[in-house]
N, C-alpha and C. Protein backbone atom coordinates (compact mmCIF):
# COMPACT_ATOMS: atom_id res chain seq x y z
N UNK A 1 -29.61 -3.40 -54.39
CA UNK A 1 -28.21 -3.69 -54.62
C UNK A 1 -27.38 -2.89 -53.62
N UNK A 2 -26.73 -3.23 -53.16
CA UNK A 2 -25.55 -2.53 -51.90
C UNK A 2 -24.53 -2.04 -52.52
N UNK A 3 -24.34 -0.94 -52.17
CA UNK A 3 -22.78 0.11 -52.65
C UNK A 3 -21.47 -0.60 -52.17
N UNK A 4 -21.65 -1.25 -50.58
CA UNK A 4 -20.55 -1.26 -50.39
C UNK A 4 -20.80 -2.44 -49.70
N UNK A 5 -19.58 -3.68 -50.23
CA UNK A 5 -19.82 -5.08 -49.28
C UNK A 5 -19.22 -5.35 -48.17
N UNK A 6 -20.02 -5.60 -47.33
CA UNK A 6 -18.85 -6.23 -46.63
C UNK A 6 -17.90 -7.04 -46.59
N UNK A 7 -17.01 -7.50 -46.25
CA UNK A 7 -15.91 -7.95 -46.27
C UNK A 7 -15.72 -9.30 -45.02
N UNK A 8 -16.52 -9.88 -45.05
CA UNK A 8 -16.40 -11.13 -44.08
C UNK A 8 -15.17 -12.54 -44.53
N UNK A 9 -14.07 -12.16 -43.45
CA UNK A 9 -12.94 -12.75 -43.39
C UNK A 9 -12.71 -14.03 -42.28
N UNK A 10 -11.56 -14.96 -43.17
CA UNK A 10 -11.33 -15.93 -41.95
C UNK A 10 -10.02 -16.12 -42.37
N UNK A 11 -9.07 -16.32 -42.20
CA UNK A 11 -7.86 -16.94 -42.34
C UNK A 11 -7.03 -17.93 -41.25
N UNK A 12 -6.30 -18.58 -41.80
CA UNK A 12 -5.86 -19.99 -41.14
C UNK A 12 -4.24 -19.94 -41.53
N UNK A 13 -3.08 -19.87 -40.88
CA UNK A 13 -1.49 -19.76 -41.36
C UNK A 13 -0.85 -21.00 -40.95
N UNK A 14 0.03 -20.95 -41.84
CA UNK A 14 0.87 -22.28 -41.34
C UNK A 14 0.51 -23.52 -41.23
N UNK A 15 -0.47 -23.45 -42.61
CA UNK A 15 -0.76 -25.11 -42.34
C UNK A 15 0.23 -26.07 -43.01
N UNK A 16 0.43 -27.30 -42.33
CA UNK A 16 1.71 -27.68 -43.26
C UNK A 16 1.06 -28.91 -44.38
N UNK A 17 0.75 -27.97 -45.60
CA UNK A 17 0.52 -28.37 -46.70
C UNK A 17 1.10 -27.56 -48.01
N UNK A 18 1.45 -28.20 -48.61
CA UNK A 18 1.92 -27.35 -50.06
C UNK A 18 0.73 -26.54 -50.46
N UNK A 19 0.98 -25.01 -51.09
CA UNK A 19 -0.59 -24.41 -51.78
C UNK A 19 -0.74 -24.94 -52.96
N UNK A 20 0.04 -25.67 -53.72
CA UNK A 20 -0.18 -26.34 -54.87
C UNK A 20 -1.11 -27.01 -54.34
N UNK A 21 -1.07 -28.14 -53.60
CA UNK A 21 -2.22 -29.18 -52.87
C UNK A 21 -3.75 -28.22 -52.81
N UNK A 22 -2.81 -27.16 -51.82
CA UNK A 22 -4.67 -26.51 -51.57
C UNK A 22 -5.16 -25.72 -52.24
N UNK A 23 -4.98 -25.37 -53.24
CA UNK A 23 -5.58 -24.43 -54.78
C UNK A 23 -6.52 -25.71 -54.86
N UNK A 24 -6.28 -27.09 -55.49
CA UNK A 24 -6.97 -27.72 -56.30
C UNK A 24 -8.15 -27.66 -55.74
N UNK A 25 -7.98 -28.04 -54.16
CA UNK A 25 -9.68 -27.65 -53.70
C UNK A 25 -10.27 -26.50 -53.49
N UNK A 26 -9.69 -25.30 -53.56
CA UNK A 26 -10.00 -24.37 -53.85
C UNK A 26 -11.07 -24.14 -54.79
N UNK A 27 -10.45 -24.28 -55.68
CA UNK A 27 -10.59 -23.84 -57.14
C UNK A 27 -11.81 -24.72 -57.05
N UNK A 28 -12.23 -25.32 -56.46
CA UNK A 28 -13.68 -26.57 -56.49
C UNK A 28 -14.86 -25.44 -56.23
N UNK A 29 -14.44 -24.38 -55.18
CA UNK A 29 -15.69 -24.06 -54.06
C UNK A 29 -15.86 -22.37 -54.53
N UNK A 30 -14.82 -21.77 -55.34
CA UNK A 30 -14.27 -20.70 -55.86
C UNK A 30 -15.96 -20.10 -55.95
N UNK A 31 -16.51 -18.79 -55.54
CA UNK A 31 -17.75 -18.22 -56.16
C UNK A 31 -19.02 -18.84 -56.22
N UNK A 32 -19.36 -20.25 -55.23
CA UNK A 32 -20.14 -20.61 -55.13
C UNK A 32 -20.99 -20.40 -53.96
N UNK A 33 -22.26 -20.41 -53.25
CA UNK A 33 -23.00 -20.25 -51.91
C UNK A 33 -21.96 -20.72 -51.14
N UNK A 34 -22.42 -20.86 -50.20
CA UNK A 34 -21.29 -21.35 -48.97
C UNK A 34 -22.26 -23.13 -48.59
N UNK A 35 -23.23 -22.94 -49.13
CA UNK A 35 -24.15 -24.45 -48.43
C UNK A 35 -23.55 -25.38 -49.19
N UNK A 36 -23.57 -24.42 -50.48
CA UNK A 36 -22.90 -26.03 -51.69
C UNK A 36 -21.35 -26.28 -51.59
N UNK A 37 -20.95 -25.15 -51.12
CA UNK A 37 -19.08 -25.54 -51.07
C UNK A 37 -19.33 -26.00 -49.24
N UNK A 38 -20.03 -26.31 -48.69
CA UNK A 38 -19.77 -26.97 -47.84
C UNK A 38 -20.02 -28.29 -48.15
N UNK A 39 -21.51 -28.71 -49.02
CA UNK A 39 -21.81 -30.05 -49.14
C UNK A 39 -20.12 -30.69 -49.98
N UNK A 40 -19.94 -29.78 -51.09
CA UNK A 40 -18.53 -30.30 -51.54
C UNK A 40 -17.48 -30.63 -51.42
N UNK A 41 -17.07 -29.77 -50.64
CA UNK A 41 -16.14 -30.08 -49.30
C UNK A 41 -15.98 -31.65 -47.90
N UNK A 42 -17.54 -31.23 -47.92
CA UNK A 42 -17.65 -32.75 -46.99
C UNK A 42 -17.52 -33.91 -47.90
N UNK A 43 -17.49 -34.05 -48.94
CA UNK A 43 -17.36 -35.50 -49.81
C UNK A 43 -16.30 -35.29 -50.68
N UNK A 44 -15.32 -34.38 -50.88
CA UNK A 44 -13.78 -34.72 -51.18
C UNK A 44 -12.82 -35.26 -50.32
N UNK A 45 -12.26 -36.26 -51.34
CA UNK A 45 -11.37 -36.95 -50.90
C UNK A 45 -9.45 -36.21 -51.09
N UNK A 46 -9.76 -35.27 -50.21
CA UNK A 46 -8.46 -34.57 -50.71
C UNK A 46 -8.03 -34.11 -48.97
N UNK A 47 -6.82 -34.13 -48.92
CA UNK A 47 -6.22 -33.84 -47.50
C UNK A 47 -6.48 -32.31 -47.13
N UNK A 48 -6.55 -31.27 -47.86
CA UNK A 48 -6.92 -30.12 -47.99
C UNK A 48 -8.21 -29.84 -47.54
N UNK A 49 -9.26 -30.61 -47.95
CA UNK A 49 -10.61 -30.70 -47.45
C UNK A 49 -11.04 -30.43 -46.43
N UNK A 50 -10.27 -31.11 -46.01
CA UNK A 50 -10.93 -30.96 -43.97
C UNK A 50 -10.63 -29.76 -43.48
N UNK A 51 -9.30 -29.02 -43.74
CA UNK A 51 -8.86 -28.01 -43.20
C UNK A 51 -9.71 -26.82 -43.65
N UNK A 52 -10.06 -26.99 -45.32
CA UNK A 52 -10.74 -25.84 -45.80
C UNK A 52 -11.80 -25.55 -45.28
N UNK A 53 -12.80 -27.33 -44.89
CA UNK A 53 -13.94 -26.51 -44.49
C UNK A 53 -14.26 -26.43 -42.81
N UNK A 54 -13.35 -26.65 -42.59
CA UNK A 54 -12.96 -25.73 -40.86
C UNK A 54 -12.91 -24.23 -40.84
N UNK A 55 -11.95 -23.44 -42.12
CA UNK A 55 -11.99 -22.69 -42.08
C UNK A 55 -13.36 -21.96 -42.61
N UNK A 56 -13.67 -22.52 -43.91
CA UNK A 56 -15.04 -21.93 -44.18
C UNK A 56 -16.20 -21.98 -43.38
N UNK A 57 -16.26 -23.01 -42.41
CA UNK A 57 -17.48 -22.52 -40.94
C UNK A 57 -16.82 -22.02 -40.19
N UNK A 58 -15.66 -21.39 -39.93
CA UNK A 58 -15.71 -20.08 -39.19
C UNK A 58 -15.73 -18.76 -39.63
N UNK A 59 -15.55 -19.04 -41.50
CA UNK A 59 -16.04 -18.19 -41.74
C UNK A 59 -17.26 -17.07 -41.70
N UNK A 60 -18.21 -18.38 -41.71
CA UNK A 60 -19.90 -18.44 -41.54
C UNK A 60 -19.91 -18.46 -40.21
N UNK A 61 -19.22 -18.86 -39.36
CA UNK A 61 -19.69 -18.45 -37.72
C UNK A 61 -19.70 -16.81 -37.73
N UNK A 62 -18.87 -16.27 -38.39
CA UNK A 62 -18.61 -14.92 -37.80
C UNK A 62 -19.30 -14.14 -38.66
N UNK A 63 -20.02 -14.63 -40.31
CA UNK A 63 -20.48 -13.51 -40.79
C UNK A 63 -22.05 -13.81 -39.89
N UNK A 64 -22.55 -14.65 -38.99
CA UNK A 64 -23.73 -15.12 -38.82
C UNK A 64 -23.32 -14.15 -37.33
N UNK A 65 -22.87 -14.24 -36.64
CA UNK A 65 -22.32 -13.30 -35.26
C UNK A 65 -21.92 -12.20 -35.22
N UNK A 66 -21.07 -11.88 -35.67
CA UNK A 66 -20.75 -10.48 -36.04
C UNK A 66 -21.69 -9.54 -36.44
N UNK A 67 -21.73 -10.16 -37.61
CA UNK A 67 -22.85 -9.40 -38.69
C UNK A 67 -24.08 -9.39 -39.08
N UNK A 68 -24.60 -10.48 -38.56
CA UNK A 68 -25.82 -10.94 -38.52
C UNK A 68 -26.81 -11.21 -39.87
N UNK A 69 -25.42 -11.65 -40.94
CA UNK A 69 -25.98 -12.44 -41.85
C UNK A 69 -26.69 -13.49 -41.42
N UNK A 70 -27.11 -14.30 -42.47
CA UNK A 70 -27.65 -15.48 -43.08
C UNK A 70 -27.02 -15.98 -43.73
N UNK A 71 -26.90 -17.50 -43.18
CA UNK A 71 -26.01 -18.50 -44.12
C UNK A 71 -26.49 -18.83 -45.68
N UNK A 72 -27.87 -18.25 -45.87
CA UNK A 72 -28.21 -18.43 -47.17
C UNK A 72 -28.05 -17.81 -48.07
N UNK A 73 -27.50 -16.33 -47.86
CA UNK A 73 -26.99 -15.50 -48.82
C UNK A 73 -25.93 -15.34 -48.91
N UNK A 74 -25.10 -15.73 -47.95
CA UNK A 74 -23.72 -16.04 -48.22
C UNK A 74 -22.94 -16.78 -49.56
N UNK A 75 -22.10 -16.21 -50.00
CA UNK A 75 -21.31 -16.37 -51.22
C UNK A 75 -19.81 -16.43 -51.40
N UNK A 76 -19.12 -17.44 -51.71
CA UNK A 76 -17.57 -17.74 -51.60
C UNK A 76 -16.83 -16.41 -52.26
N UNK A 77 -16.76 -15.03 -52.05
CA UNK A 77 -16.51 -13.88 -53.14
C UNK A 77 -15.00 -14.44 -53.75
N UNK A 78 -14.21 -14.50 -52.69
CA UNK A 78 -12.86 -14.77 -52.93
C UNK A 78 -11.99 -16.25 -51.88
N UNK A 79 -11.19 -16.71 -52.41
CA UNK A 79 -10.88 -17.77 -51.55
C UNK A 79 -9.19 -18.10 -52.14
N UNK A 80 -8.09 -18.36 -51.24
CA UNK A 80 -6.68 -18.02 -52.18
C UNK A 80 -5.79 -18.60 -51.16
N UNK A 81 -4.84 -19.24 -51.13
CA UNK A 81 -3.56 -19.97 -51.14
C UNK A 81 -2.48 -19.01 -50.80
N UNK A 82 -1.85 -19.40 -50.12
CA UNK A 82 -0.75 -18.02 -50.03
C UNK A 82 0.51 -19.08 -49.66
N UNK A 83 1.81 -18.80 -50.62
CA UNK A 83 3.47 -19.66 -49.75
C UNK A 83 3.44 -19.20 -48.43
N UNK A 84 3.49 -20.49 -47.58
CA UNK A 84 4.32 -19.78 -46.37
C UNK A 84 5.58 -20.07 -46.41
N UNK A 85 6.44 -20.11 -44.83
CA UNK A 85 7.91 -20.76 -44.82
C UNK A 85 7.71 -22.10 -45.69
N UNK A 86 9.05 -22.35 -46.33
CA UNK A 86 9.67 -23.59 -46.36
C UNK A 86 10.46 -24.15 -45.41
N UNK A 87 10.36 -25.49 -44.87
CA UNK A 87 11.48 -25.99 -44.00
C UNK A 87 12.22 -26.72 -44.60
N UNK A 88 13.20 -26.47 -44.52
CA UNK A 88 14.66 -27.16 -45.60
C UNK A 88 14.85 -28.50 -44.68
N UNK A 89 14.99 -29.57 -45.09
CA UNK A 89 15.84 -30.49 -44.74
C UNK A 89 16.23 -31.53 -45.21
N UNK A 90 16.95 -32.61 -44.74
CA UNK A 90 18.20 -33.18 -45.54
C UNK A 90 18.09 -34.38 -45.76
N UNK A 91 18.25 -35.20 -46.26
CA UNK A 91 18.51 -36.70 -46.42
C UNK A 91 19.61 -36.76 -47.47
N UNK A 92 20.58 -37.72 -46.75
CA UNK A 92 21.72 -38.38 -47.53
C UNK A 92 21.06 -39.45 -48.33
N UNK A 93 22.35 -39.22 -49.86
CA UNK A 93 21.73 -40.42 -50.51
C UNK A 93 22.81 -41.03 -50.84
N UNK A 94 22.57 -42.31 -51.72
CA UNK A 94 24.12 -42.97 -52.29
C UNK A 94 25.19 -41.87 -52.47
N UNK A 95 26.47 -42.68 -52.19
CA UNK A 95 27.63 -42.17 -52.67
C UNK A 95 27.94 -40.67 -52.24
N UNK A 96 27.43 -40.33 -50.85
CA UNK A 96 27.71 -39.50 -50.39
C UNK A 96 27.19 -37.93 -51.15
N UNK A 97 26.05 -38.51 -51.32
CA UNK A 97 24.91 -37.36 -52.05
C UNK A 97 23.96 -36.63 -51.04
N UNK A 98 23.28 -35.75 -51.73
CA UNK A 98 22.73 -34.95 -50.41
C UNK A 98 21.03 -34.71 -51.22
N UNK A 99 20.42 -35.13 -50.37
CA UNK A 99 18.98 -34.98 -50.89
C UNK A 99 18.35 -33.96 -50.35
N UNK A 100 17.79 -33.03 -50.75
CA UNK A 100 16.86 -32.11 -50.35
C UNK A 100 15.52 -31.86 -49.96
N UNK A 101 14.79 -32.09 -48.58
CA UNK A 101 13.78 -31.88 -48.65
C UNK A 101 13.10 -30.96 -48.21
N UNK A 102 11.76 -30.52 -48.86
CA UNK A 102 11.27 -29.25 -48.85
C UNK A 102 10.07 -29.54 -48.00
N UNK A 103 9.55 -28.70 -47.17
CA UNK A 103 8.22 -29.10 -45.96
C UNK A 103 7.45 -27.87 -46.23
N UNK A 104 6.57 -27.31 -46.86
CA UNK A 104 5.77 -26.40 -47.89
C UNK A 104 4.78 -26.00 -46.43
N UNK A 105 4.51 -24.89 -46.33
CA UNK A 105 3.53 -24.33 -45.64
C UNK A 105 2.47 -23.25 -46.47
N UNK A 106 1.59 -23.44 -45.98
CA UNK A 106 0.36 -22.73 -46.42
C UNK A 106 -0.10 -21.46 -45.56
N UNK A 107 -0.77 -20.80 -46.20
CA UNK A 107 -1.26 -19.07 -45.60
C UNK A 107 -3.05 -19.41 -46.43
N UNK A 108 -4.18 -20.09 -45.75
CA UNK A 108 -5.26 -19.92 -46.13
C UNK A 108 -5.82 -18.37 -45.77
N UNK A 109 -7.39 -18.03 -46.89
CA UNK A 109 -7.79 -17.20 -46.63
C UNK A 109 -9.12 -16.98 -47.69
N UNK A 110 -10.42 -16.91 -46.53
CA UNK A 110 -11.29 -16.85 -47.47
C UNK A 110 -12.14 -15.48 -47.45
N UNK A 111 -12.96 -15.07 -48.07
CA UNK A 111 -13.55 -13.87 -47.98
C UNK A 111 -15.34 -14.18 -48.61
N UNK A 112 -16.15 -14.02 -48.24
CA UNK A 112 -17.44 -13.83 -47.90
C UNK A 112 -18.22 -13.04 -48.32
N UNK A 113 -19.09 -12.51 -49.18
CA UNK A 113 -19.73 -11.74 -49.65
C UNK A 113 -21.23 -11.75 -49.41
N UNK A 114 -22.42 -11.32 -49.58
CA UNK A 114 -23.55 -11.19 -49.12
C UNK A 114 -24.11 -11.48 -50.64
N UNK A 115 -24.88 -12.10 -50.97
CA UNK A 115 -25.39 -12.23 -52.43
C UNK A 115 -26.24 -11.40 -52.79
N UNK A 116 -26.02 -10.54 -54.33
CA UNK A 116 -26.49 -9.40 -54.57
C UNK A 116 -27.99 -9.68 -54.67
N UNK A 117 -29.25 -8.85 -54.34
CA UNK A 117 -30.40 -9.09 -54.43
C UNK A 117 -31.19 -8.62 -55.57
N UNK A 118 -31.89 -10.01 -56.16
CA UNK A 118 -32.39 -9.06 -57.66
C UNK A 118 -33.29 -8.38 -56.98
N UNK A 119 -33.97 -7.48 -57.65
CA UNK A 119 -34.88 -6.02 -57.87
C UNK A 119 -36.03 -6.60 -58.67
């Protein structure tokens, strides 16, 4: 068992998606290997999908380069959504009304763990 984990990071900013949108797939891949939240990833039908698992193989590029893991012990430890900017803008509506629209940005970020080894 290891005292201390490493910490294998990837993050992705400013994607222009709401994090409401990208939690849901999140929350799919949350604490699982990285082989199976990839197979899962490749067969959702969610706009979030593609981006996530871009980021999650570079996640795995770098714990496999850097660090010289193995993609097989690799483990989703943490994975999280962050607000970015909003872009405000406008549309008129009847009767000299003012519509508001909101353009939601995202702050991805996943984190990587080494899977603990039974004894």
């Amino acid at each position: 068992m290891m005292d201390e984990a490493f910490d294998i990071r990837a993050s992705v900013r400013y994607v222009p998606m709401s994090p409401q949108k990208v939690r849901l797939v999140l929350d799919m891949i949350r604490e699982l290997d990285v082989t199976e939240a990839l197979d899962i990833l490749r067969f959702t039908h969610k706009a979030a999908a593609r981006t996530v698992l871009k980021l999650l193989k570079s996640a795995i590029s770098n714990a496999e380069e850097n660090f010289g893991f193995s993609r097989d012990d690799l483990v989703v430890h943490r994975i999280y959504a962050d607000q970015g900017p909003i872009r405000r803008w406008r549309r008129f509506g009847a009767r000299g009304r003012f519509k508001p629209i909101l353009h939601r940005y995202s702050h991805i970020t996943v984190v990587l763990h080494e899977r603990e080894q039974e004894q």
